[in-house]
Protein backbone atom coordinates (compact mmCIF):
# COMPACT_ATOMS: atom_id res chain seq x y z
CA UNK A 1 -17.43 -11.24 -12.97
CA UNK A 2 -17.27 -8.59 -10.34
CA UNK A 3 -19.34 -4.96 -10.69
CA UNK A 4 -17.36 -1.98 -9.75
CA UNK A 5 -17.33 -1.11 -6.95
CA UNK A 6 -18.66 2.35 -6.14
CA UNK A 7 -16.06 4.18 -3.02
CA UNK A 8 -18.18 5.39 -0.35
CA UNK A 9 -17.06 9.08 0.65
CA UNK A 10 -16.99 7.46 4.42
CA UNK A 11 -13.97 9.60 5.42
CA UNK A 12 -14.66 12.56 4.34
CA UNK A 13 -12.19 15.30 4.73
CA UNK A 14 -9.78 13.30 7.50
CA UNK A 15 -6.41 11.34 7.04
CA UNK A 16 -5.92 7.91 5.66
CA UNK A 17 -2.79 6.25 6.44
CA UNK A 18 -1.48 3.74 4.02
CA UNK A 19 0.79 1.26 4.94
CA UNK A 20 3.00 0.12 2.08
CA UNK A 21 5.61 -2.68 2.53
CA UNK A 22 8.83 -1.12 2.56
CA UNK A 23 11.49 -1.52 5.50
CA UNK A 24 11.31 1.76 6.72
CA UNK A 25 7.84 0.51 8.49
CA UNK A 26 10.32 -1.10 11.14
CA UNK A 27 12.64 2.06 11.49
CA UNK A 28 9.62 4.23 12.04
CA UNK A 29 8.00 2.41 14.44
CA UNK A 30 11.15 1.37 16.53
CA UNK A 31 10.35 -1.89 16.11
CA UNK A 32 13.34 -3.98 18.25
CA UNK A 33 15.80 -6.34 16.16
CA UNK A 34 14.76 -9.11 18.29
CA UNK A 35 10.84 -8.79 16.77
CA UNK A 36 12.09 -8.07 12.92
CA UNK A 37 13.88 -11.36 13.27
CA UNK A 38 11.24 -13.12 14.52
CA UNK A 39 9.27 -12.14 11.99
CA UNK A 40 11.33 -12.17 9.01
CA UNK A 41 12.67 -16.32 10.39
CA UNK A 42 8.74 -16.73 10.15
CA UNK A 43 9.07 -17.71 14.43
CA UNK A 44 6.03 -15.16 14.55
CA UNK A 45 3.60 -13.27 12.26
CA UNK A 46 3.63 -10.03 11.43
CA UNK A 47 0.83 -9.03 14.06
CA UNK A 48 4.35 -9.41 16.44
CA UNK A 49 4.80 -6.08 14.56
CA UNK A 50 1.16 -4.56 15.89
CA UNK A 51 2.12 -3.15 19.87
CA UNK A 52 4.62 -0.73 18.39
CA UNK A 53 2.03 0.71 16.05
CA UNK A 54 -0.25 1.40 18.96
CA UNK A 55 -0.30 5.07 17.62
CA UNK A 56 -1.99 4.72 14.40
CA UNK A 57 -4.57 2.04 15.60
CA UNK A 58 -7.49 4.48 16.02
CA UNK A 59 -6.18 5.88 12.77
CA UNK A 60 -7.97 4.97 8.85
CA UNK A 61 -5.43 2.57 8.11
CA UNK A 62 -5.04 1.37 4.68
CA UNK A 63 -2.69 -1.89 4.69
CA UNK A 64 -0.83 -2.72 1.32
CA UNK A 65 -1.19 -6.87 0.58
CA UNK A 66 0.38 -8.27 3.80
CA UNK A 67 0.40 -5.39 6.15
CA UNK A 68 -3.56 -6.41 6.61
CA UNK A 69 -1.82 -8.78 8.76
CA UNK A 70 -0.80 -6.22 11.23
CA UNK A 71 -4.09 -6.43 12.78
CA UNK A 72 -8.17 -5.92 12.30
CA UNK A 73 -7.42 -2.03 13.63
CA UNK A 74 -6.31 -2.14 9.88
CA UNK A 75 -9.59 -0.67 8.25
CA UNK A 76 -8.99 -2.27 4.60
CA UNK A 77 -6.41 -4.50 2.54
CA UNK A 78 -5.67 -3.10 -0.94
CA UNK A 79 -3.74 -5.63 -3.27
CA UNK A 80 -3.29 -5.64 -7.01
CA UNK A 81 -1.41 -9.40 -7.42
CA UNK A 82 -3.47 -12.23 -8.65
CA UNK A 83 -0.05 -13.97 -6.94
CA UNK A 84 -1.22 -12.51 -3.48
CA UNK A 85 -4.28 -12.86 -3.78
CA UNK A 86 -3.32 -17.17 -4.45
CA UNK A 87 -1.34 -16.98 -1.26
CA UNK A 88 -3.50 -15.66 1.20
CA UNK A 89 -7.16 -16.32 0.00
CA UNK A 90 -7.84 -18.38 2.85
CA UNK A 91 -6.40 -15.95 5.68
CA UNK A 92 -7.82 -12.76 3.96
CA UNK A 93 -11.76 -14.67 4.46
CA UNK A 94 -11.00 -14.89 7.90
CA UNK A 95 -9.83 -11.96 8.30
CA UNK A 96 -13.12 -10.51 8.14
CA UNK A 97 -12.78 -6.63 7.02
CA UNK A 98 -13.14 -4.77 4.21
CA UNK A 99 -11.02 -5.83 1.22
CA UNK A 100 -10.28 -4.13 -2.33
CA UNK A 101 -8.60 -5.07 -5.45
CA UNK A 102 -7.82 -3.96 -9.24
CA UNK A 103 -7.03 -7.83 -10.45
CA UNK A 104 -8.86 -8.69 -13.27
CA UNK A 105 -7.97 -12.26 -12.61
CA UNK A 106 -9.84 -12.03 -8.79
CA UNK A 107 -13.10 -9.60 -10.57
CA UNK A 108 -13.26 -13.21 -12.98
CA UNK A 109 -13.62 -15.45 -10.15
CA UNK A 110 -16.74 -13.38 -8.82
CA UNK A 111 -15.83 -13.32 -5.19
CA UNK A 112 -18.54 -11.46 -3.80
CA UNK A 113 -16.83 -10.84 -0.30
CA UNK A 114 -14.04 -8.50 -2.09
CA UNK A 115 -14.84 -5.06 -3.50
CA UNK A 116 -13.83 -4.38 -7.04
CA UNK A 117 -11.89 -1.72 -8.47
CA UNK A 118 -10.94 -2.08 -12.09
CA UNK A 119 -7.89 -0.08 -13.70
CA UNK A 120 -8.43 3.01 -15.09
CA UNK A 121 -6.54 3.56 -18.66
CA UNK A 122 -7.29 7.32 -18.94
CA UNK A 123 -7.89 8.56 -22.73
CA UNK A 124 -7.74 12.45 -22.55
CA UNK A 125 -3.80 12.08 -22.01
CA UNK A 126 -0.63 11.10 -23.16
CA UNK A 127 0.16 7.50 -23.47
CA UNK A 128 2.68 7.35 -21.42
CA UNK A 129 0.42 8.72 -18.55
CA UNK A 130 -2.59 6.57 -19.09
CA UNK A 131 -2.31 4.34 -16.17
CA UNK A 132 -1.01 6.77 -13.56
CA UNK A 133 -2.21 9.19 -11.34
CA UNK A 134 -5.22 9.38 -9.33
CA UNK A 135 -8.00 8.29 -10.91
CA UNK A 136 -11.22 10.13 -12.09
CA UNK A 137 -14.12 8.63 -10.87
CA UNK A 138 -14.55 6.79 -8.06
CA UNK A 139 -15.53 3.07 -9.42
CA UNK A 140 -11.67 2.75 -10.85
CA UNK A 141 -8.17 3.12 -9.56
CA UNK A 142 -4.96 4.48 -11.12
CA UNK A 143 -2.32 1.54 -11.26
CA UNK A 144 0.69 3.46 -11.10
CA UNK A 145 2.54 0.07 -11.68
CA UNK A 146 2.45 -1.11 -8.11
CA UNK A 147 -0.37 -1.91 -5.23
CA UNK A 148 0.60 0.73 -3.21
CA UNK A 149 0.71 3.75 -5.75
CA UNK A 150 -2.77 2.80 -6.41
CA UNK A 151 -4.17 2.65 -2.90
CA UNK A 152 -3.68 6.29 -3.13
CA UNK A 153 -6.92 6.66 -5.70
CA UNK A 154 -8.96 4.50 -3.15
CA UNK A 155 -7.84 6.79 -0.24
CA UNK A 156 -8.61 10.18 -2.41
CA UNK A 157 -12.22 8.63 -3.27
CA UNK A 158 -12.84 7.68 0.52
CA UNK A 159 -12.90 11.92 0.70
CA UNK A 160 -9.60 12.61 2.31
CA UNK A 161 -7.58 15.38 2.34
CA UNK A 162 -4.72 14.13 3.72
CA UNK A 163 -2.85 10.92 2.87
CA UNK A 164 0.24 9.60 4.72
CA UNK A 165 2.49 7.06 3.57
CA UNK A 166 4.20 4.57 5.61
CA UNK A 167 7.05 2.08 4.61
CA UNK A 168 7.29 3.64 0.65
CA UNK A 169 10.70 3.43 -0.07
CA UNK A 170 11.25 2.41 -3.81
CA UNK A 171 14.72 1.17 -2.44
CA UNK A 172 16.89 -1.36 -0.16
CA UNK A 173 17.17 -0.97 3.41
CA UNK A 174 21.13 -0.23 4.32
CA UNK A 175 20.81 -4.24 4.66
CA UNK A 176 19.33 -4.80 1.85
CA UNK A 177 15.87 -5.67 2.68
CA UNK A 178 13.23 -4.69 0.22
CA UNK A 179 10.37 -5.04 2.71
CA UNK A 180 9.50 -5.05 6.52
CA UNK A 181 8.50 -8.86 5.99
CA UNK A 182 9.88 -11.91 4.30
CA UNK A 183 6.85 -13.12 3.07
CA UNK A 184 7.47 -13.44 -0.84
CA UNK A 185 10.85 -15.25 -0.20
CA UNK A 186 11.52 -19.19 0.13
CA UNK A 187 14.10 -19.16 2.03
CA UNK A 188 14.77 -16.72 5.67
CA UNK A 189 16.62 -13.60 4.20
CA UNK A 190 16.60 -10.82 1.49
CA UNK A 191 20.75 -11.11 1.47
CA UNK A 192 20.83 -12.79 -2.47
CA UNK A 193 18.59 -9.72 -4.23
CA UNK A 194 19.44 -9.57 -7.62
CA UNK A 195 19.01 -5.60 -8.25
CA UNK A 196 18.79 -6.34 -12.16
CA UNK A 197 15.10 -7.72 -11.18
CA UNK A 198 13.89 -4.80 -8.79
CA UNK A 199 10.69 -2.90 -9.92
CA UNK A 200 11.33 0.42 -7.98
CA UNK A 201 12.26 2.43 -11.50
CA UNK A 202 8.70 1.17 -13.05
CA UNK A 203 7.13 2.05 -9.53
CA UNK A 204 8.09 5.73 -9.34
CA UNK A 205 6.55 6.29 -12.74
CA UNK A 206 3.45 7.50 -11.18
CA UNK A 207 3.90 9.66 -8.36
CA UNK A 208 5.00 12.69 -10.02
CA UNK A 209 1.43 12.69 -11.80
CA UNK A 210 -0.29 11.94 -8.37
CA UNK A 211 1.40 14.58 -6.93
CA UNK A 212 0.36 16.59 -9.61
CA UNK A 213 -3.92 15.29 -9.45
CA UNK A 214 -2.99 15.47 -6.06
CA UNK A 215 -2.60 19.06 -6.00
CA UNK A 216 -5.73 19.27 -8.43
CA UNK A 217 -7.95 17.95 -5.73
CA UNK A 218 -6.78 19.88 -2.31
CA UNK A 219 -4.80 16.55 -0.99
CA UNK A 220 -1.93 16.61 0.48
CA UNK A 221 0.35 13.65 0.84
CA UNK A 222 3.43 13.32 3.46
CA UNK A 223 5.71 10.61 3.08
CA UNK A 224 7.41 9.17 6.35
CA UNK A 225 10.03 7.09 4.57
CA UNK A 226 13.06 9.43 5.20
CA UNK A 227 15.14 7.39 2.72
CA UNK A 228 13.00 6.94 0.11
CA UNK A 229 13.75 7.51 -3.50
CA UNK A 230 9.85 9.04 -3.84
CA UNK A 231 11.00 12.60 -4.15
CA UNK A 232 7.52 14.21 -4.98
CA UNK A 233 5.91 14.64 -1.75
CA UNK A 234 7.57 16.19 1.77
CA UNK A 235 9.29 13.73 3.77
CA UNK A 236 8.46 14.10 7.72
CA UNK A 237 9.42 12.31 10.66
CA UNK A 238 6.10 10.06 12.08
CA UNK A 239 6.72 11.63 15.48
CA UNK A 240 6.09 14.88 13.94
CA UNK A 241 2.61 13.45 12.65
CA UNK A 242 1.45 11.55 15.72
C-alpha cells in the first residue's frame, strides 16, 4: 500500500495552471478544425494539440488524466480513475514525470513511481460537505467528485496563490463534445451522448466550497472556460492572462 504523499511547497507563491478536459481547451487555444479532427479520428495524438499551447509551456502546468499527453512541458498528471489509470499504465511509465493520484485501488497496488494522495473526508463539517473543498493538510486531497476539482488541493499545497483553469466546462460544446479528446469513446465521435448519464451536476458540488477555502487561504482562481456552467470563480479570456 502506498504512504501519503507529503506536497512539497515547490511553487511557492506563483501560478499553477491546470488543464482539465473540457472542449473549451481547443477554443482557447485556436486550435484549427483540421488538428481537432485528427485528433478526435485518433489519425494523431493529442501532443498534435501541443504547438498551439506554446504559451503556457514554461508555465506549472498541471494536466488532468489525458492532457499529460500534451507534452513533458506538462509538470504533473493528476487522475482519480482506477479506469484511467488501467488504460494508460504503460504510457504514463514512459512518460517519465511526476505523477499523482487519490485511487485507493492504484495506493493497493504499491506503485512506487506514483505519488499518493488519499481522499480527505473532513469531520468538523456538514455531511454534505465532507468530501469537497480544498483540503487541510497537505498529505490528502479534496475529491470534489471529479479529477479535476481535486487537482485544485494539490495546486493550493504546491504554495500557489494563483490557480487558472483551463478546459472546465461542466457542459457540452455547441457540438456536443464533452471533452477536447475522444479518448474514453469506442467509436470516432461524441454525437450519441446520452445527457441522462452526464456527471456535470455531481461535479459542480464542490466549487462553491473551494471558492469559499479558496478565499480562506489568499488564492485566487480564474477560470478561462467562457461557457462554463462553474459560476464561482471570474471567467477571463486566456489572452488576457498570457
Amino acid at each position: 500500500m502506498l504512504k501519503a504523499w507529503q506536497v512539497p511547497r515547490m511553487w511557492e507563491g506563483g501560478e499553477a495552471w491546470i488543464l482539465g478536459g473540457g472542449p473549451s481547451v481547443i477554443d482557447c487555444f485556436n486550435i484549427p478544425s483540421e488538428v481537432v479532427n485528427a485528433v478526435r479520428f485518433k489519425k494523431q495524438g493529442i501532443d498534435a494539440y501541443s504547438p498551439y499551447l506554446a504559451a503556457i509551456h514554461n508555465k506549472h502546468v498541471i494536466g488532468i488524466n489525458v492532457a499529460y499527453q500534451f507534452g513533458e512541458w506538462v509538470d504533473i498528471c493528476f487522475f482519480g480513475d482506477k479506469g484511467f489509470y488501467l488504460s494508460n499504465k504503460e504510457k504514463l511509465i514512459r512518460w517519465n514525470k511526476l505523477i499523482v493520484t487519490c485511487s485507493p485501488y492504484v495506493a493497493g497496488k504499491d506503485e512506487r513511481w506514483i505519488k499518493y494522495l488519499p481522499k480527505e473526508i473532513k469531520s468538523n463539517v456538514p455531511a454534505k460537505e465532507r468530501q469537497l473543498g480544498i483540503s487541510t493538510y497537505s498529505k490528502a486531497i479534496s475529491w470534489n467528485w471529479n479529477s479535476g476539482a481535486a487537482a485544485i488541493s494539490l495546486a493550493a499545497w504546491l504554495g500557489v496563490k494563483k490557480i487558472i483553469l483551463v478546459g472546465f466546462d461542466m457542459t457540452l460544446s455547441a457540438t456536443n463534445n464533452q471533452h477536447f479528446h475522444n479518448e474514453y469513446k469506442k467509436g470516432t465521435t461524441n454525437a450519441k451522448i446520452n445527457p441522462r448519464t452526464l456527471p456535470f451536476n455531481n461535479h459542480l458540488k464542490g466549487f462553491p466550497v473551494i471558492k469559499r477555502d479558496a478565499d480562506r487561504m489568499g488564492i485566487e482562481i480564474i477560470n478561462t472556460s467562457l461557457n462554463s456552467a462553474i459560476q464561482d470563480f471570474p471567467k477571463v479570456h486566456i489572452n488576457e492572462l498570457l
